[in-house]
PDB file of N, CA and C in Angstrom:
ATOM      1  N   UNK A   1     -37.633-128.816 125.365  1.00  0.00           N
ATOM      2  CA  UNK A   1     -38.097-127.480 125.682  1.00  0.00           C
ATOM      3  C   UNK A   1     -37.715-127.182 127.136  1.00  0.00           C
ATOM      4  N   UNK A   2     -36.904-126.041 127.590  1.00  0.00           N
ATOM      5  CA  UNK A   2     -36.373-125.784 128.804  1.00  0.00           C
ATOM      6  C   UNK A   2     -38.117-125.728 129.324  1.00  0.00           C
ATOM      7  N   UNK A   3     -37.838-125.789 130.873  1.00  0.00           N
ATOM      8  CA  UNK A   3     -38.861-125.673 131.768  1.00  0.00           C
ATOM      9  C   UNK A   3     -39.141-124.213 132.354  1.00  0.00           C
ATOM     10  N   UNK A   4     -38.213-123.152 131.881  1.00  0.00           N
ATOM     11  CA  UNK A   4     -38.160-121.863 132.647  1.00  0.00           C
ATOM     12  C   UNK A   4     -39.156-121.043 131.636  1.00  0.00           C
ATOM     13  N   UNK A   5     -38.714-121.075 130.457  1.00  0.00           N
ATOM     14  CA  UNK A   5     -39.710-119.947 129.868  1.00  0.00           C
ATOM     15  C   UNK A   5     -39.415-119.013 129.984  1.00  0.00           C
ATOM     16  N   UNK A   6     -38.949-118.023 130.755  1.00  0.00           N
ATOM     17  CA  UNK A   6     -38.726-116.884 131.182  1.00  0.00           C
ATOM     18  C   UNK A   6     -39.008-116.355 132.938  1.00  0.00           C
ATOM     19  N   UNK A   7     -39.080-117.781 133.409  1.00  0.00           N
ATOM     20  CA  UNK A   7     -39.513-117.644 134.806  1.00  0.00           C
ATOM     21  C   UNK A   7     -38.772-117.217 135.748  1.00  0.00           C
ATOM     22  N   UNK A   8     -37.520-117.210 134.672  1.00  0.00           N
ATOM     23  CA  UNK A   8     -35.987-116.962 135.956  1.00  0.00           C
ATOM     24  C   UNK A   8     -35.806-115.761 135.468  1.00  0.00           C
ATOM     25  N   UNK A   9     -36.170-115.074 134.724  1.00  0.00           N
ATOM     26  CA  UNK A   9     -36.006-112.965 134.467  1.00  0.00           C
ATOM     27  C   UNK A   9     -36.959-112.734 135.458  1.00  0.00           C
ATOM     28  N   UNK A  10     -38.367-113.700 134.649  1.00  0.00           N
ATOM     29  CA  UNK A  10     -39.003-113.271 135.337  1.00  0.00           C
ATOM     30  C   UNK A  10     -39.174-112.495 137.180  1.00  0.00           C
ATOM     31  N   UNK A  11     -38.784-113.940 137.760  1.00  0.00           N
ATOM     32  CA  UNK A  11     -38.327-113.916 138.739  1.00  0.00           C
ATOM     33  C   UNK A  11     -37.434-112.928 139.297  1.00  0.00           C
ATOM     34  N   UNK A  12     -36.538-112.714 139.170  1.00  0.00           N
ATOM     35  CA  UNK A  12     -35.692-111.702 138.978  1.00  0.00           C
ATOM     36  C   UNK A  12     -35.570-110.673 138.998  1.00  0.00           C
ATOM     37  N   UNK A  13     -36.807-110.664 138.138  1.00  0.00           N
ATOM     38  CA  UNK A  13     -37.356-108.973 137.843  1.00  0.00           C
ATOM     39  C   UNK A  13     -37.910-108.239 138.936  1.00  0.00           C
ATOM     40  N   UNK A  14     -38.653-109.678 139.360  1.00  0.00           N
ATOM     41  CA  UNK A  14     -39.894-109.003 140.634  1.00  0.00           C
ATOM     42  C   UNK A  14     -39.138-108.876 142.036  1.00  0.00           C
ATOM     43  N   UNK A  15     -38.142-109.771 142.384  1.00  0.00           N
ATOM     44  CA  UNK A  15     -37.382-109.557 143.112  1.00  0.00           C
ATOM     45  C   UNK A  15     -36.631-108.579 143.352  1.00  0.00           C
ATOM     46  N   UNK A  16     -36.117-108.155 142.248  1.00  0.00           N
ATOM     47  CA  UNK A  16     -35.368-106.899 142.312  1.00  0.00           C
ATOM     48  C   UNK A  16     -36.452-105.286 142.380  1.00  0.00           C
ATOM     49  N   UNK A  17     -37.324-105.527 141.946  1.00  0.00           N
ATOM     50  CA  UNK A  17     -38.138-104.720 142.393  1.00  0.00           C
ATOM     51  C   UNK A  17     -39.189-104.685 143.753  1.00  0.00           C
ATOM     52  N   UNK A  18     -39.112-105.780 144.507  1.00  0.00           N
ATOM     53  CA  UNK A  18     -39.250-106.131 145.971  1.00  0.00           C
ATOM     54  C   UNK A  18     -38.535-104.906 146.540  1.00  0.00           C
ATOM     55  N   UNK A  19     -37.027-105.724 146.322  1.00  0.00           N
ATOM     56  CA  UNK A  19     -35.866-104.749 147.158  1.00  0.00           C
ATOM     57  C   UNK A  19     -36.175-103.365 146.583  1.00  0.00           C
ATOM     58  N   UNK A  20     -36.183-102.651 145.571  1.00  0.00           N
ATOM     59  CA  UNK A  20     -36.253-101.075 145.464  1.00  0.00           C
ATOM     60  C   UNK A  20     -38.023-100.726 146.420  1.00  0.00           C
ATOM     61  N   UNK A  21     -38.924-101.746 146.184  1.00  0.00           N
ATOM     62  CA  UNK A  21     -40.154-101.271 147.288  1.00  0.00           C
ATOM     63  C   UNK A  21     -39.711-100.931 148.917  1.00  0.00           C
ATOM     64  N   UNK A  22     -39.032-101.752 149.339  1.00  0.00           N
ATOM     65  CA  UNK A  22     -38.446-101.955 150.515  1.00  0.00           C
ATOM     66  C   UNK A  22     -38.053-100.716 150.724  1.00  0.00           C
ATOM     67  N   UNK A  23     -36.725-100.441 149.819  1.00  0.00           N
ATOM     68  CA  UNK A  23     -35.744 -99.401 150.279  1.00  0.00           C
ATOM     69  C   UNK A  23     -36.727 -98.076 150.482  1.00  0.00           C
ATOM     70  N   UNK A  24     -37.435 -98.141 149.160  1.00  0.00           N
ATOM     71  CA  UNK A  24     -38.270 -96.952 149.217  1.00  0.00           C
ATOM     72  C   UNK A  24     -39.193 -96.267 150.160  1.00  0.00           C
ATOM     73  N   UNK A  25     -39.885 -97.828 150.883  1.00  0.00           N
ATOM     74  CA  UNK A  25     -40.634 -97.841 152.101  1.00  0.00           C
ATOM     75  C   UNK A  25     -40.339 -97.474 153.351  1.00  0.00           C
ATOM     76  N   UNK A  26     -38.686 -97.934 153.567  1.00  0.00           N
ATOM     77  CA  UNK A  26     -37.882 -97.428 154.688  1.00  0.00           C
ATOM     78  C   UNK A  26     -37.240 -96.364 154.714  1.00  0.00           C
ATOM     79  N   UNK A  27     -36.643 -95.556 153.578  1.00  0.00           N
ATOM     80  CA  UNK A  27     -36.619 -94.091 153.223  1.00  0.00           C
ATOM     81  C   UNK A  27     -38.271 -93.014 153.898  1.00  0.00           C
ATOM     82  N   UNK A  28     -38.790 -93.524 153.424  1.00  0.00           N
ATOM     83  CA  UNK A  28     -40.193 -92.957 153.443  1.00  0.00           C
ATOM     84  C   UNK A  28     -40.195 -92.926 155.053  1.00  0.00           C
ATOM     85  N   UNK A  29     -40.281 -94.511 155.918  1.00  0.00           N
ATOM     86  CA  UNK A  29     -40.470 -94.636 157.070  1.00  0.00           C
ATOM     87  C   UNK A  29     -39.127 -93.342 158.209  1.00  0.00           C
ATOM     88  N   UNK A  30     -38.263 -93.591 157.740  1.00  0.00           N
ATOM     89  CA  UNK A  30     -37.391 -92.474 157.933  1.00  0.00           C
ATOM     90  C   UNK A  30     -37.724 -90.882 158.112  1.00  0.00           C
ATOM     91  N   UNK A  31     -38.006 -90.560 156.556  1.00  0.00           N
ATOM     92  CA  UNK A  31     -38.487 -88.909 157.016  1.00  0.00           C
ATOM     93  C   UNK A  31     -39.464 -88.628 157.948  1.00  0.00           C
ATOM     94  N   UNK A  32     -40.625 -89.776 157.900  1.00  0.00           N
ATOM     95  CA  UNK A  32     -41.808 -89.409 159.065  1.00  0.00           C
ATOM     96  C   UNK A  32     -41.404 -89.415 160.111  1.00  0.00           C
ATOM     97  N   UNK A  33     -40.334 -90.354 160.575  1.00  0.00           N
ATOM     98  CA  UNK A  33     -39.703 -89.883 161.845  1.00  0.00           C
ATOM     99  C   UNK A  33     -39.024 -88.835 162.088  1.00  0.00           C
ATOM    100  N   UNK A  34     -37.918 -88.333 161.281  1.00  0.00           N
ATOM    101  CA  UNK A  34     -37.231 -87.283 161.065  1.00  0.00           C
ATOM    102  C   UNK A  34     -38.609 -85.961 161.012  1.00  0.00           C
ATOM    103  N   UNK A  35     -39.335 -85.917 160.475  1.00  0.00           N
ATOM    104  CA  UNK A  35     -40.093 -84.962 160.521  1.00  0.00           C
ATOM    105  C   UNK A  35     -40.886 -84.907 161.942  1.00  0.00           C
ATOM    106  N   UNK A  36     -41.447 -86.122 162.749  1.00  0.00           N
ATOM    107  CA  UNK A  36     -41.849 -86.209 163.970  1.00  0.00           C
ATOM    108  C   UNK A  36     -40.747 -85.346 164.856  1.00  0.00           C
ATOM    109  N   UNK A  37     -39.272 -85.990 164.949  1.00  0.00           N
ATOM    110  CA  UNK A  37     -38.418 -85.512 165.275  1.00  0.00           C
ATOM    111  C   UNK A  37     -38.118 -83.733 165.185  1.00  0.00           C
ATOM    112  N   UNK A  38     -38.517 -83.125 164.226  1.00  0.00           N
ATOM    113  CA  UNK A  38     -38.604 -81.905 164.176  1.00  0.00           C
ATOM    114  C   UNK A  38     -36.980 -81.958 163.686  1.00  0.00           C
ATOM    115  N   UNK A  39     -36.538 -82.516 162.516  1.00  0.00           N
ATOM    116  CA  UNK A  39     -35.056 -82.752 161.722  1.00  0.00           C
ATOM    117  C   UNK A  39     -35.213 -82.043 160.649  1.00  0.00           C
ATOM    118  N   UNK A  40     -36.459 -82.385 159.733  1.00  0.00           N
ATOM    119  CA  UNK A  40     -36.708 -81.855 158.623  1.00  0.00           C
ATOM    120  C   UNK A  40     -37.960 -81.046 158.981  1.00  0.00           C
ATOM    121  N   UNK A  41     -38.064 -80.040 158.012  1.00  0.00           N
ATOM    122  CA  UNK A  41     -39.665 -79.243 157.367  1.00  0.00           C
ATOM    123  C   UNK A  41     -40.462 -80.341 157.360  1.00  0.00           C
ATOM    124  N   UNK A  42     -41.786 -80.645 157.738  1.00  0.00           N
ATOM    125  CA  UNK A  42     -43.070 -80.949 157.178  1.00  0.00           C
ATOM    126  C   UNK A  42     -43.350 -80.657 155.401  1.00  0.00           C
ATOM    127  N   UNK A  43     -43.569 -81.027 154.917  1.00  0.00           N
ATOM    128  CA  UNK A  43     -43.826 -81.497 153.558  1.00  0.00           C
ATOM    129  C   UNK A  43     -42.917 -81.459 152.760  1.00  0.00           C
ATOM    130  N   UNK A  44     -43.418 -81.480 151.160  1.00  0.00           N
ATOM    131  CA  UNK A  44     -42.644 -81.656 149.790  1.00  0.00           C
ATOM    132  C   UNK A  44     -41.099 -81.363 149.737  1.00  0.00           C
ATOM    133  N   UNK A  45     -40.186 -81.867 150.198  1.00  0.00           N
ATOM    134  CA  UNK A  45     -38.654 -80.862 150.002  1.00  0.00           C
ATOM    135  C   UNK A  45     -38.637 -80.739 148.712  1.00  0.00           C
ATOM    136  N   UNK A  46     -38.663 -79.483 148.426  1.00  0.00           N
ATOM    137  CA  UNK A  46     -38.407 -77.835 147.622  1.00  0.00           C
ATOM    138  C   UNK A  46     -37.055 -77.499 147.149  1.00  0.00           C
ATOM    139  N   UNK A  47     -36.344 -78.254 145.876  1.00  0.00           N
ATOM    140  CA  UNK A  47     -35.105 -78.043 145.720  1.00  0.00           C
ATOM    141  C   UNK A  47     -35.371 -76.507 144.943  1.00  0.00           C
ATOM    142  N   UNK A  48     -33.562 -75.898 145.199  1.00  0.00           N
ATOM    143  CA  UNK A  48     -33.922 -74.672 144.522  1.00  0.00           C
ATOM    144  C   UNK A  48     -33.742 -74.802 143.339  1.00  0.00           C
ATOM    145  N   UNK A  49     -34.193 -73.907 141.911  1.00  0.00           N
ATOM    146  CA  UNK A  49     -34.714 -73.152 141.164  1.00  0.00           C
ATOM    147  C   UNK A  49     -33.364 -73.554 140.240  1.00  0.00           C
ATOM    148  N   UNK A  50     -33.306 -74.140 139.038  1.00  0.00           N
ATOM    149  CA  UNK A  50     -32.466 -74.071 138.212  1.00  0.00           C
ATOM    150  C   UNK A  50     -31.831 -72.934 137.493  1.00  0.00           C
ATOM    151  N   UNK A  51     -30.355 -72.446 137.823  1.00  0.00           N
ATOM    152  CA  UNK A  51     -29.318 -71.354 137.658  1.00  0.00           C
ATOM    153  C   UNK A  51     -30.342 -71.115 135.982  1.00  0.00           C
ATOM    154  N   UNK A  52     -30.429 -70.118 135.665  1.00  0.00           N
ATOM    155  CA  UNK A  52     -30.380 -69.780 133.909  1.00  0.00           C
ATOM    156  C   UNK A  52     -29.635 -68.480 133.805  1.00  0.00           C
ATOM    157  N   UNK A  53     -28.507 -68.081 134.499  1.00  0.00           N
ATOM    158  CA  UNK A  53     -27.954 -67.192 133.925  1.00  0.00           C
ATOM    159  C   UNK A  53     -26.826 -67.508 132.642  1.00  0.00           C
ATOM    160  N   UNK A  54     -26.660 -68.290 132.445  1.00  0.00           N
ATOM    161  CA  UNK A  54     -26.063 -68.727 131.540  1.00  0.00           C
ATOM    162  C   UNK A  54     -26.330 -68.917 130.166  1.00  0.00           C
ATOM    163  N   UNK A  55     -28.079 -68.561 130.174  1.00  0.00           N
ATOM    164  CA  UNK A  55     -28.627 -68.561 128.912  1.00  0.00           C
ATOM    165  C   UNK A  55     -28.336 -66.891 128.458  1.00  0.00           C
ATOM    166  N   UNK A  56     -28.315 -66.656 126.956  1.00  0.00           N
ATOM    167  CA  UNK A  56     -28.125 -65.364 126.649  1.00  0.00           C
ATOM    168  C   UNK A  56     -29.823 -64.391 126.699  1.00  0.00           C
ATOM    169  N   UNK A  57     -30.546 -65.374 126.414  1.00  0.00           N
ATOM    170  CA  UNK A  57     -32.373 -65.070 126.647  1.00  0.00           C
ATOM    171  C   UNK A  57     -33.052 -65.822 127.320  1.00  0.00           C
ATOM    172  N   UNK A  58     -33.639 -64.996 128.458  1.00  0.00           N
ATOM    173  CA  UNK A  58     -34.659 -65.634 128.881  1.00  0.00           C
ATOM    174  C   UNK A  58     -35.978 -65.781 129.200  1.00  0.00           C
ATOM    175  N   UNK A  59     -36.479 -66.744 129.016  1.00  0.00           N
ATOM    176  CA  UNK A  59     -37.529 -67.678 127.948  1.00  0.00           C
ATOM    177  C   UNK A  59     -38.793 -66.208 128.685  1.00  0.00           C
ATOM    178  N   UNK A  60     -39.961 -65.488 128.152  1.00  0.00           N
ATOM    179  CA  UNK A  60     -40.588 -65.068 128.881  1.00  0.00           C
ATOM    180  C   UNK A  60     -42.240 -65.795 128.723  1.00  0.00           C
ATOM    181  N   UNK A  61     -43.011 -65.858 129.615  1.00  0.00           N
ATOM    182  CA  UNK A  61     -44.324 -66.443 129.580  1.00  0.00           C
ATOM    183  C   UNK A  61     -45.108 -65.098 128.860  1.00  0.00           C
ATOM    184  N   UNK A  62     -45.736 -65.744 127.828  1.00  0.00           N
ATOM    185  CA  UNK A  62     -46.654 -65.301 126.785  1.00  0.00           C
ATOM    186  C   UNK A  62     -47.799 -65.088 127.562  1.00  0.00           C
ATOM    187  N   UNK A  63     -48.437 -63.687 127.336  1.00  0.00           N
ATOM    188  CA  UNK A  63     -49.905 -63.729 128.074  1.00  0.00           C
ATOM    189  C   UNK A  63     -50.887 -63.566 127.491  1.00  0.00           C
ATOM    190  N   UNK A  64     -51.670 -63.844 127.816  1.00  0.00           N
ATOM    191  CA  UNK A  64     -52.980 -64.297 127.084  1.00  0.00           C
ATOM    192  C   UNK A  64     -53.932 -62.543 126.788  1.00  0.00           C
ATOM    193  N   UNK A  65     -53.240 -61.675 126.782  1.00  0.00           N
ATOM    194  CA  UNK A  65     -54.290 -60.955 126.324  1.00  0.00           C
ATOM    195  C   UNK A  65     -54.748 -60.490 124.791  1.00  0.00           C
ATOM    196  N   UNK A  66     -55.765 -60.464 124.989  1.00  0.00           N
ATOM    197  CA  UNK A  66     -56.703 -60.347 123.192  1.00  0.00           C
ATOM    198  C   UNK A  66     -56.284 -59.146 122.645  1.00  0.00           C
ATOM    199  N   UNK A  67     -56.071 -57.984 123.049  1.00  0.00           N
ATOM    200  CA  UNK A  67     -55.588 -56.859 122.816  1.00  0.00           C
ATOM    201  C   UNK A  67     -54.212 -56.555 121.871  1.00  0.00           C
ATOM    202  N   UNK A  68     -53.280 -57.569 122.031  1.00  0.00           N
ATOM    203  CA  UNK A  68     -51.969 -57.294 121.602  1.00  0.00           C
ATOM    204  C   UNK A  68     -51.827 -58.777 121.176  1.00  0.00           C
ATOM    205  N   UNK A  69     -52.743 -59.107 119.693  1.00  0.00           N
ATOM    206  CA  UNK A  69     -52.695 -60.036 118.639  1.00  0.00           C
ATOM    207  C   UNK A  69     -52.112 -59.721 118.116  1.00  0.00           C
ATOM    208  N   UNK A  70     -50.749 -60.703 117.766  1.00  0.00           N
ATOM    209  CA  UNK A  70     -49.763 -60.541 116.277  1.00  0.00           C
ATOM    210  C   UNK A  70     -50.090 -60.648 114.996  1.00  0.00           C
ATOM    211  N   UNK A  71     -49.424 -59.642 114.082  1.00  0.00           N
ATOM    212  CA  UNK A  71     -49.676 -59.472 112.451  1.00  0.00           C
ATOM    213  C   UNK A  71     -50.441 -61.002 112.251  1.00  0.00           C
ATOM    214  N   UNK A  72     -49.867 -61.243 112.576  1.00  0.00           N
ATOM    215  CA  UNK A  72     -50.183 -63.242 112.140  1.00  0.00           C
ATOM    216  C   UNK A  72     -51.583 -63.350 112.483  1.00  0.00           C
ATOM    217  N   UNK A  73     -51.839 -63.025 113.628  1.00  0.00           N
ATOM    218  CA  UNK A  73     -53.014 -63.867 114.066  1.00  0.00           C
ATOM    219  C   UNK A  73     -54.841 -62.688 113.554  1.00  0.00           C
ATOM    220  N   UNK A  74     -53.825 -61.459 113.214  1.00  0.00           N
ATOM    221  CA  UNK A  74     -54.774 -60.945 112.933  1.00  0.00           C
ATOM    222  C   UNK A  74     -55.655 -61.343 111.871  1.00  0.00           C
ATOM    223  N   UNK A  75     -57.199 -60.594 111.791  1.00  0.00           N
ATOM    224  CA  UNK A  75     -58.343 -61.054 110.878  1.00  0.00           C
ATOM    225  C   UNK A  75     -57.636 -60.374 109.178  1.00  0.00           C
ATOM    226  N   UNK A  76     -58.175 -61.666 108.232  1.00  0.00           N
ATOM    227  CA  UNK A  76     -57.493 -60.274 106.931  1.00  0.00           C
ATOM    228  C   UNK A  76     -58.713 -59.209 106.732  1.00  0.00           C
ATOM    229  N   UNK A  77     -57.759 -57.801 106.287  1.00  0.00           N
ATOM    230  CA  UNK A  77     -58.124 -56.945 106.036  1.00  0.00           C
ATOM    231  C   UNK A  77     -59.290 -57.071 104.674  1.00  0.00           C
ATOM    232  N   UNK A  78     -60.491 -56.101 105.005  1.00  0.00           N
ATOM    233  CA  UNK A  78     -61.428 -56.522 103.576  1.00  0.00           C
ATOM    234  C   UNK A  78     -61.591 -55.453 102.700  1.00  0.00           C
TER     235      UNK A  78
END
């Protein structure tokens, strides 16, 4: 019976996810300076707004009023 078991993915695994903590940590450590620095905006960067002109319709938000119930949803007639 090998002695690893899975200790060497294992291993592996966590290691390699060490290094992405790291990178992530020093990215991070970065903008706070850059933002101290007055490089970047102060908070969330705000990408812009995905193009949809390319759709032929676009999508509209349904509103909630009670007034203008569809055939469907109406009560049946008695």
């Amino acid at each position: 019976m090998p002695d690893s078991m899975g200790k060497r993915q294992r291993r592996d695994a966590k290691a390699k996810k060490a290094v992405d903590r790291e990178e992530r940590r020093q990215a991070r450590a970065k903008r706070r300076e850059d933002r101290a620095a007055g490089l970047i905006e102060p908070g969330t960067p705000i990408e812009p707004s995905e193009d949809l002109s390319y759709l032929d319709v676009i999508p509209e938000v349904e509103s909630e009023d009670t007034d203008t119930a569809r055939p469907s949803e109406q009560p049946p007639a008695r």
